[in-house]
Protein backbone atom coordinates (compact mmCIF):
# COMPACT_ATOMS: atom_id res chain seq x y z
CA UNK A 1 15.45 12.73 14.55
CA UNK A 2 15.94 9.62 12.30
CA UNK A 3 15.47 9.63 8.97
CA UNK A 4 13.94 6.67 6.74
CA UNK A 5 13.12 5.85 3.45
CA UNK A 6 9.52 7.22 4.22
CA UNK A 7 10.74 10.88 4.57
CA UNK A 8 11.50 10.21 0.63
CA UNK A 9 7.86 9.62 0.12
CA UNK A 10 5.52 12.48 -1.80
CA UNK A 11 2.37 12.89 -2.77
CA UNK A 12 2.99 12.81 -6.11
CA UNK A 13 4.16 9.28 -5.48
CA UNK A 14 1.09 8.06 -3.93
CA UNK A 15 -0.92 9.27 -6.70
CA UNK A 16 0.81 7.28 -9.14
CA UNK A 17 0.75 4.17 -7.68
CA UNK A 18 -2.67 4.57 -6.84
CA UNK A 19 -3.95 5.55 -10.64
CA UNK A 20 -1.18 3.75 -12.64
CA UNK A 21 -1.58 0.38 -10.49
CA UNK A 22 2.14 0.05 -9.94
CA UNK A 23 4.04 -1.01 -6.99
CA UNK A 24 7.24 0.92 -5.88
CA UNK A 25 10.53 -0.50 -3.40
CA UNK A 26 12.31 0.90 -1.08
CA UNK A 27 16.36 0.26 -0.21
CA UNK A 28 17.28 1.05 3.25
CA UNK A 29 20.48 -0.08 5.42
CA UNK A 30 19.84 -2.00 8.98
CA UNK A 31 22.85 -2.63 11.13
CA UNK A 32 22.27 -5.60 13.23
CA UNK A 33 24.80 -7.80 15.57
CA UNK A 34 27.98 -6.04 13.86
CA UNK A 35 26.17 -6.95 10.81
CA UNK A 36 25.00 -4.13 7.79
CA UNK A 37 22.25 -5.91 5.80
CA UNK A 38 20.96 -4.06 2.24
CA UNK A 39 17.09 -4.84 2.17
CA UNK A 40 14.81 -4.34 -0.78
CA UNK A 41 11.05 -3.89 0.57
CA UNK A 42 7.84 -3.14 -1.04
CA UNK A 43 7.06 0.18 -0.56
CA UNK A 44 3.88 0.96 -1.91
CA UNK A 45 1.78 -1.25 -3.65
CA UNK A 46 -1.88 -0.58 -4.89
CA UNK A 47 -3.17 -3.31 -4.13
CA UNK A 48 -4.49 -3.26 -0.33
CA UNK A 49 -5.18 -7.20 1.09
CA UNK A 50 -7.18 -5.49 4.31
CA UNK A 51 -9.88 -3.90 2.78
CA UNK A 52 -12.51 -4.37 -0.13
CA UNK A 53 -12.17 -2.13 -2.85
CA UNK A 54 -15.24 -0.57 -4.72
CA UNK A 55 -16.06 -0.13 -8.36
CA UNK A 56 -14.28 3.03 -8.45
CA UNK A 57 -11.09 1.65 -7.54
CA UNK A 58 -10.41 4.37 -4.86
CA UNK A 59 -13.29 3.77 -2.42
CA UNK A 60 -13.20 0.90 0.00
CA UNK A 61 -14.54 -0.61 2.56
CA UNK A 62 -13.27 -2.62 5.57
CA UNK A 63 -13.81 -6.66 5.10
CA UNK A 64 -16.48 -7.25 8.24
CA UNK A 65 -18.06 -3.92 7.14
CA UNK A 66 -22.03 -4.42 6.53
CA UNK A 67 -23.00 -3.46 2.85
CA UNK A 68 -20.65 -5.48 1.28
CA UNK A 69 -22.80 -8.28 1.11
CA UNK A 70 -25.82 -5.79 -0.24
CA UNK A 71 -22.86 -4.80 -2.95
CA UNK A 72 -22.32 -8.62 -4.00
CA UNK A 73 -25.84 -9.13 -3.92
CA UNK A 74 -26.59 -6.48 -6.72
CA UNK A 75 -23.48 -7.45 -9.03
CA UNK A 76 -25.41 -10.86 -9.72
């Protein structure tokens, strides 16, 4: 099987990003057309533009879901 630069990924890791607000990169190799590119990708990043995050910073909620408008409501 394949390996990729998500194999190098631990828990440990996720927790970090997640409670320190920090982003990480990955460097991985892609051969392509004779060609070997180095590319430099965001990794993990805890910031998450698909969903709406809560108070708690943890908790979210998809963007069409129906209390977030109840949520706004009671914030003004």
């Amino acid at each position: 099987m394949k390996r990729t630069w998500v194999d190098n990924l631990c828990h440990e890791t996720f927790k970090h990003v997640l409670f320190n607000k920090t982003v990480t990169f990955a460097q991985f190799s892609k051969i392509h057309a004779l060609q070997t590119s180095i590319l430099h990708k965001k990794c993990l990043d805890v910031f998450d533009d698909k969903r709406y995050l809560l108070k708690d910073g943890i908790t979210s909620l998809s963007y069409s879901h129906k209390d977030i408008r109840s949520i706004n409501d009671a914030r003004y």
